[in-house]
Each structure stands twice: as structure tokens, then as C-alpha cells.
Protein backbone atom coordinates (compact mmCIF):
# COMPACT_ATOMS: atom_id res chain seq x y z
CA UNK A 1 45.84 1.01 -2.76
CA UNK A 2 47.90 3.19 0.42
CA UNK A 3 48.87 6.53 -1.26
CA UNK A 4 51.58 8.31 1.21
CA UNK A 5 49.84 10.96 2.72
CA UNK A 6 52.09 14.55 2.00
CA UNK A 7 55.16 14.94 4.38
CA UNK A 8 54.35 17.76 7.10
CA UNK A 9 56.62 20.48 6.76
CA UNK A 10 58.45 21.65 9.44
CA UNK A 11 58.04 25.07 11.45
CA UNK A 12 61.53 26.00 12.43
CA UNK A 13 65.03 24.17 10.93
CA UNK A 14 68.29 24.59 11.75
CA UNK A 15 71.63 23.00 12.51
CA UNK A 16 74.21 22.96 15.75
CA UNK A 17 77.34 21.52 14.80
CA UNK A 18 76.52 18.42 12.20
CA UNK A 19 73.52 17.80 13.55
CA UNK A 20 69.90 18.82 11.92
CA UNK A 21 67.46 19.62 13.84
CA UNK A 22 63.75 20.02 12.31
CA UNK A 23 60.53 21.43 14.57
CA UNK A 24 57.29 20.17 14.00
CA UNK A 25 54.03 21.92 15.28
CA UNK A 26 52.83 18.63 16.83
CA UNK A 27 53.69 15.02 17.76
CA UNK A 28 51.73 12.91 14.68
CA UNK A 29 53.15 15.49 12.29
CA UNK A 30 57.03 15.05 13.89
CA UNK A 31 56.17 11.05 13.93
CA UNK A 32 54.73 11.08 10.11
CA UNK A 33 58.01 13.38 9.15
CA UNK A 34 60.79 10.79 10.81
CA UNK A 35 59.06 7.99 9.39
CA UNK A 36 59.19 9.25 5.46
CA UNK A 37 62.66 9.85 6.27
CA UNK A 38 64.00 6.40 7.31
CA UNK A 39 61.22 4.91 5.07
CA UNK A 40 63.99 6.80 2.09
CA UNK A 41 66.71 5.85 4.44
CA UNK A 42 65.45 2.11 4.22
CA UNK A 43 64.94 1.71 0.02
CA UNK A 44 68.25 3.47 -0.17
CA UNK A 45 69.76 1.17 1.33
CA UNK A 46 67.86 -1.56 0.15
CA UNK A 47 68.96 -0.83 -3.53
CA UNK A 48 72.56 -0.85 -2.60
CA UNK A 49 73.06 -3.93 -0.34
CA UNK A 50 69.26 -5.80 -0.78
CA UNK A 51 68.87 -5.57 3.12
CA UNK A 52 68.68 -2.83 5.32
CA UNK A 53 69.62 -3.60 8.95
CA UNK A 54 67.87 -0.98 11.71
CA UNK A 55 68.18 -0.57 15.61
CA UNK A 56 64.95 0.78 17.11
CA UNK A 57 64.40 2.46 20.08
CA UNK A 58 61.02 1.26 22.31
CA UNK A 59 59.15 3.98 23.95
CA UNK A 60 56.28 5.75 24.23
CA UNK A 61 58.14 8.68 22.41
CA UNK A 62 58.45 6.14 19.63
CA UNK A 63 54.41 5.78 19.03
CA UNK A 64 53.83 8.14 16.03
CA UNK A 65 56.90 7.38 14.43
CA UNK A 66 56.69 3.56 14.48
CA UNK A 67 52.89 3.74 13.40
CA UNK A 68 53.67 6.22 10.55
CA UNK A 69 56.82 3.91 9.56
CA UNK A 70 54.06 0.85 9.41
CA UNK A 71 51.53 2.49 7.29
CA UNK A 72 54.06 3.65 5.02
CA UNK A 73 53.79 1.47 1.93
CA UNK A 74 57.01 2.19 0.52
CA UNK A 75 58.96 0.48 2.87
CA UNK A 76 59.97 -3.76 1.99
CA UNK A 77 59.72 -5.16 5.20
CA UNK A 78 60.87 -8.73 3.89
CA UNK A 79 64.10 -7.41 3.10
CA UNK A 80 64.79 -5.37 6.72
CA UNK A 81 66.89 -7.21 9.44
CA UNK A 82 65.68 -5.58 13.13
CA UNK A 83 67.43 -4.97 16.35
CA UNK A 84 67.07 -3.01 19.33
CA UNK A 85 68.96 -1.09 21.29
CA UNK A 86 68.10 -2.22 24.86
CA UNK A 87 66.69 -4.29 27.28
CA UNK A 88 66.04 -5.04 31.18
CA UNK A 89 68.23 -7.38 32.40
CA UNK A 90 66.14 -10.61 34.09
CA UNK A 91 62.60 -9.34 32.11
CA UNK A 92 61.26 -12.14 30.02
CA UNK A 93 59.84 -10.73 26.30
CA UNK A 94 56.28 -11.45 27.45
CA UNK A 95 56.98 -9.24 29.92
CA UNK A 96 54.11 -5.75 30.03
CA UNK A 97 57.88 -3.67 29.92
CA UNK A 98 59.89 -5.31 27.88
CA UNK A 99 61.04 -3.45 24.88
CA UNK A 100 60.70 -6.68 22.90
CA UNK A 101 57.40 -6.61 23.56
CA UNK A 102 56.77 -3.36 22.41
CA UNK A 103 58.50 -3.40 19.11
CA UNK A 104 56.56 -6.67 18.37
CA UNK A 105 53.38 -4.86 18.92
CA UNK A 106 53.90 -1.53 17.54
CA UNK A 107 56.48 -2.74 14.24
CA UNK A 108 57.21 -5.91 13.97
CA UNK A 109 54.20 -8.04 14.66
CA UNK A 110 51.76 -5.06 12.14
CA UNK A 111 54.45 -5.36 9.49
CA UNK A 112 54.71 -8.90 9.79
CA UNK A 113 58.33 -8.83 10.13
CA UNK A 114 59.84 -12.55 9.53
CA UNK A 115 60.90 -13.51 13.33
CA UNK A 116 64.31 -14.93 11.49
CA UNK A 117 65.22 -11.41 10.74
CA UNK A 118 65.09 -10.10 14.51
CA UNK A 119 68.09 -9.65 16.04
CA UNK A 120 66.75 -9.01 19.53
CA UNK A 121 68.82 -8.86 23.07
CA UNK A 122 67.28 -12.06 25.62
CA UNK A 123 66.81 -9.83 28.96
CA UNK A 124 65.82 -13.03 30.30
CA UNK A 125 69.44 -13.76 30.04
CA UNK A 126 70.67 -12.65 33.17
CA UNK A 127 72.82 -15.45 35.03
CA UNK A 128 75.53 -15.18 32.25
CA UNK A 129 75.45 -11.86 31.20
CA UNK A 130 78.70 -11.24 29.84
CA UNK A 131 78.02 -13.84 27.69
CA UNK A 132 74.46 -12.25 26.03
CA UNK A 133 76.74 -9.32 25.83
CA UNK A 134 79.32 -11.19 23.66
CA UNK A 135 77.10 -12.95 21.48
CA UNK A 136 75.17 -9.73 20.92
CA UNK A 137 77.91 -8.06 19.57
CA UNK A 138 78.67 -10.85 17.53
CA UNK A 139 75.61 -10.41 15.61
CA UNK A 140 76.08 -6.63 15.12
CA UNK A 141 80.17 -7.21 13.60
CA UNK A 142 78.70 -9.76 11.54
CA UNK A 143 75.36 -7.53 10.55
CA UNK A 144 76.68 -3.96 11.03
CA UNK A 145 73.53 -1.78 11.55
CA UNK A 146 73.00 0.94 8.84
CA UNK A 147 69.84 2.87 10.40
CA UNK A 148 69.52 3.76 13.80
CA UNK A 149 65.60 5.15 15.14
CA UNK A 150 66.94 7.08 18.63
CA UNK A 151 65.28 8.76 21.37
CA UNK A 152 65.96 10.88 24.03
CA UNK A 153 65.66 10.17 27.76
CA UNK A 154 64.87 13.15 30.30
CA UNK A 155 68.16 13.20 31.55
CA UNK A 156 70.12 12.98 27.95
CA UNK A 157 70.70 9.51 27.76
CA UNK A 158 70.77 7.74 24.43
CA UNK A 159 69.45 3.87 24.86
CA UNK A 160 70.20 3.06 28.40
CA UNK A 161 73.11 5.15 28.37
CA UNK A 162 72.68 7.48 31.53
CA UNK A 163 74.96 10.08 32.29
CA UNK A 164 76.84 7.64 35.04
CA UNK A 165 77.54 5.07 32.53
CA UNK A 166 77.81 6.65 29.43
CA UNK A 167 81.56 6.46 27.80
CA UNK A 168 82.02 8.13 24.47
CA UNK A 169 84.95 5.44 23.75
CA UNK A 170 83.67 2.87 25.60
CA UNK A 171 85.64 -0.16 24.13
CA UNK A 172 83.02 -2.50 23.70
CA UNK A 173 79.46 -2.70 21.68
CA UNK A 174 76.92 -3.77 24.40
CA UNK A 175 77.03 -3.62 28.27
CA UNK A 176 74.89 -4.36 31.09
CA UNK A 177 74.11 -1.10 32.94
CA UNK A 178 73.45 0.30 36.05
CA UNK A 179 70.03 3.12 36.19
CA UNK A 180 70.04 5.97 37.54
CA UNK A 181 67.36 7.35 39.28
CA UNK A 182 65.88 9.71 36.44
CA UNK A 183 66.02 6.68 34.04
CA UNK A 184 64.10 4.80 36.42
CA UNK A 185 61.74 7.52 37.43
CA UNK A 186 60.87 8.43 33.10
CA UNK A 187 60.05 3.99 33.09
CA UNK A 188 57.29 5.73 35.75
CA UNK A 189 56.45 8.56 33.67
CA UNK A 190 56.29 6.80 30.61
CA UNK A 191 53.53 4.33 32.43
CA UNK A 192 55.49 1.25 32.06
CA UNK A 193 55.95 0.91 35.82
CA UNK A 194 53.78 1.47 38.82
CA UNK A 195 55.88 2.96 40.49
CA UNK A 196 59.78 3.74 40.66
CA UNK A 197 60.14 0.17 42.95
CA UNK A 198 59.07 -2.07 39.87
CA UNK A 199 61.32 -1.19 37.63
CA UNK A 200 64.75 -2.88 36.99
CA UNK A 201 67.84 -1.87 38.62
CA UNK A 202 69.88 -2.74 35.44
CA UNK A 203 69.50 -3.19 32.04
CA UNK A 204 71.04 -4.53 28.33
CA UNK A 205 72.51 -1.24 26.69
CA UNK A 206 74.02 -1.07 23.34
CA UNK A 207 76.93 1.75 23.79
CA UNK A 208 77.42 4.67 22.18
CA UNK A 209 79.84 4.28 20.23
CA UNK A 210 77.51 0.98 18.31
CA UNK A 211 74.57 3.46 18.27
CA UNK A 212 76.77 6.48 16.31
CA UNK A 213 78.29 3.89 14.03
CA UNK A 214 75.57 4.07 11.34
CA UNK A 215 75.83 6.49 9.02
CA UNK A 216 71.60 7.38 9.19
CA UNK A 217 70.41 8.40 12.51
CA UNK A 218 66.89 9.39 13.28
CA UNK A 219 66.19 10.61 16.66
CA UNK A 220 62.64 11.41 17.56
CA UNK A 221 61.79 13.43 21.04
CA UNK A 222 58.22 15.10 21.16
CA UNK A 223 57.03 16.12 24.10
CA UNK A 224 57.20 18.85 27.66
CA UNK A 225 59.47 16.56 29.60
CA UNK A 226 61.91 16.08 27.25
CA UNK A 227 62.68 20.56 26.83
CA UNK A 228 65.28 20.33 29.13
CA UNK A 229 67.04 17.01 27.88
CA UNK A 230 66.74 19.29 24.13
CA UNK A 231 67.86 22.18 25.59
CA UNK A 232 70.89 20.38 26.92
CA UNK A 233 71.71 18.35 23.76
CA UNK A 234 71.76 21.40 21.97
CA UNK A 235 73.03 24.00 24.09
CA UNK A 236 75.92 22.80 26.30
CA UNK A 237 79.12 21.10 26.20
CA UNK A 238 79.58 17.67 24.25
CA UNK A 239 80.03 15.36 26.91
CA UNK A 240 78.85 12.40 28.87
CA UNK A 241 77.16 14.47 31.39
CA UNK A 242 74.24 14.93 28.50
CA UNK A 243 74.85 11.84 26.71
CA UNK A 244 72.85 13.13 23.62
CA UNK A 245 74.98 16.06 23.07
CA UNK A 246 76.96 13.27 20.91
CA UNK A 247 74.98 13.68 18.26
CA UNK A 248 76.05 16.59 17.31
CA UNK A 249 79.21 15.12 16.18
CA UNK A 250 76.99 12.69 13.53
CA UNK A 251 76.73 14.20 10.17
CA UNK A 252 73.76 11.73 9.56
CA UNK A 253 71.84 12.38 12.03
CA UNK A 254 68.41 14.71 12.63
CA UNK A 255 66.48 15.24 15.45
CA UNK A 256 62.88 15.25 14.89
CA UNK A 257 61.00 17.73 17.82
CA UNK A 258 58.12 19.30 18.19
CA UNK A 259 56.74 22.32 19.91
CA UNK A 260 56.52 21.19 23.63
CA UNK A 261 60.02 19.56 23.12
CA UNK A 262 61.69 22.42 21.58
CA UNK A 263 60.25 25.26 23.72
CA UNK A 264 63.79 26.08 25.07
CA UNK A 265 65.21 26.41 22.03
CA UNK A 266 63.48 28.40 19.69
């Protein structure tokens, strides 16, 4: 039988506005700490409304989390409904960079997630995209997410949310989006891409204002080359410049960092 193993405790805790912020000595110890959090998060919500409906974030950031979250045997995958919060506009799901792909191989596909409960956005979509936009939203006003599992880019965007195209009250729930070049360049970074001429010009973004929506917000950003993104979030204004620096407005959320990403701020 899976015992939990013992949640790591954090080094350093504190709070900047209404957001928590918790510092873990190292990634697998930040990724095992998130995921007993929304694993809670999940049979919480589970015993109030039978289903809990999450939006997950796909990126290498995301490893420890998501492979903590699947090992966890606490959490009732048969009664979770899954989306996600982007996508490349014209990549297929088989694609080596699609998000889909990666949330099927690192969650859904090892918890054996019922495909009839994935909400997930078609990148291959892309001669009618207002329409994918439309119907996606559909789906989350008639399934209104109650989890979100965030990251942070290296330039403070949240999703595909980069400071160009980020609006704080941006009227609508999902938009296709422009990249900037330090979006681009992380898809580099991160080893999805080549090189900076592979990867998509635009992409499937759910908005801000549909990723602060639900009241539990885990946002998980180990890592050197996310300091400055941190340091950012945390330290300066509250505005689209650093899209991230929303969250300090969200009473629900925490960020989850560890020493390499925190090293400007403690």
C-alpha cells in the first residue's frame, strides 16, 4: 500500500500582500510540498461538489510537482475534470511541444485520467480561431475551474500571458496571443525547441482574469532563471508589465520556490 511520504517543511515563509509565499531548499522538496497541497485542495473540494475541476500549467517547471501530485494516493482521479491553460496555435497534440502532450504524459496518461473528463484547448484549431476561443470558454462558464496549478515565465507572464498582451480586465476568458521574444526564447531554454525559429509565433492563452477566478491557486517556480521573474512578482508594482505581480491580489494563492528561485528575495 503507498503511504504519503512526510511533507518537506519549508526554509523561509512569508507573505506580500495576500499572497503566501513558502521557500523550499530544493526543487523535489518544493514539487512534493505543492502537490500535498492541491492533493487537500482536490478532496476538499471533492467532498463539497463530488468533482473537482483543475487548470494545469505544462512545463518543465511543472516536473516535480505533477510527479509528486501522481504518486500521491490520496487524490480520486475518477472524480477530477482537467484543463489547461494554453496551447500553440496550429500544433497538433502529437506534437514533441504541445502542452497536451505533456500533461498526457506526465498526469493524465500515469493517473489514468478518463479522456471524457479533459477539457483540453485543439491548437490544431487554427483556421477558425475565434471560434476554439468561444467554445473554450463555453466549457469553462459551464465547468467553472476551482484549482488552478500556475507557473511563472522568465519575463512574469502567467500562461501565455506576456507582458504585451497581458490585460488585468481583459473582457474575455481565452485569446489567441501574440509571443514575445522572451516567451519564445524560455520554449528554447526549456528544451522544447531547437532553437528560437521553431517555435510558434502565437499561441491559445486562457486570460488572467479566468486563471485568478478560482479561489485555490498553486503556483510553482523552482529554479536560477526564474530569480528575476520572483524578484519582480514580489517586489514591484502590480501591473501588466510583470504579469505575475497579480497574484498578489489572490488570497488563495501560494507560491511554491525554492532556493535558486528565491535568491533575490531572501
Amino acid at each position: 500500500m503507498n503511504v504519503p511520504t512526510a511533507v518537506p517543511v519549508p526554509i523561509a515563509s512569508f507573505v506580500v500582500d495576500s499572497l503566501r509565499v513558502r521557500v523550499y531548499a530544493e526543487r523535489p522538496s518544493l514539487g512534493r510540498a505543492a502537490a500535498a497541497d492541491i492533493a487537500r485542495a482536490i478532496a476538499e473540494r471533492q467532498a463539497k461538489a463530488n468533482v473537482a475541476r483543475v487548470i494545469f500549467a505544462a512545463a518543465p517547471s511543472q516536473n516535480e510537482f505533477l510527479a509528486a501530485l501522481v504518486a500521491d494516493p490520496t487524490v480520486d482521479w475518477s472524480r477530477l475534470v482537467g484543463f489547461h491553460m494554453d496551447e500553440y496555435l496550429g500544433l497538433g497534440a502529437d506534437h514533441p511541444a504541445s502542452f497536451r502532450r505533456y500533461l498526457n504524459e506526465h498526469l493524465f496518461r500515469l493517473a489514468e485520467v478518463p479522456a471524457e473528463r479533459l477539457r483540453l484547448i485543439p491548437g490544431e484549431s487554427a483556421d477558425r480561431p475565434l471560434r476554439t476561443c468561444l467554445d473554450y470558454e463555453d466549457l469553462l462558464r459551464f465547468e467553472p475551474p476551482d484549482i488552478v496549478c500556475a507557473g511563472i515565465g522568465e519575463n512574469g507572464h502567467l500562461a501565455f500571458n506576456d507582458p504585451p498582451v497581458a490585460d488585468f480586465l481583459d473582457p474575455v476568458m481565452i485569446k489567441v496571443v501574440r509571443l514575445d521574444a522572451l516567451c519564445r526564447a524560455q520554449q528554447v531554454h526549456d528544451g522544447c525547441f531547437g532553437r528560437i525559429e521553431d517555435v510558434p509565433t502565437h499561441a491559445y492563452t486562457l486570460t488572467m482574469p479566468a486563471l485568478l477566478a478560482p479561489p485555490v491557486m498553486s503556483v510553482v517556480v523552482p529554479g536560477p532563471l526564474k530569480a528575476e521573474a520572483v524578484l519582480n512578482t514580489l517586489k514591484g508594482p502590480i501591473q501588466e508589465s510583470c504579469p505575475a505581480s497579480a497574484l498578489r491580489r489572490h488570497a488563495g494563492a501560494v507560491l511554491y520556490l525554492d532556493r535558486d528561485s528565491a535568491r533575490l528575495v531572501i
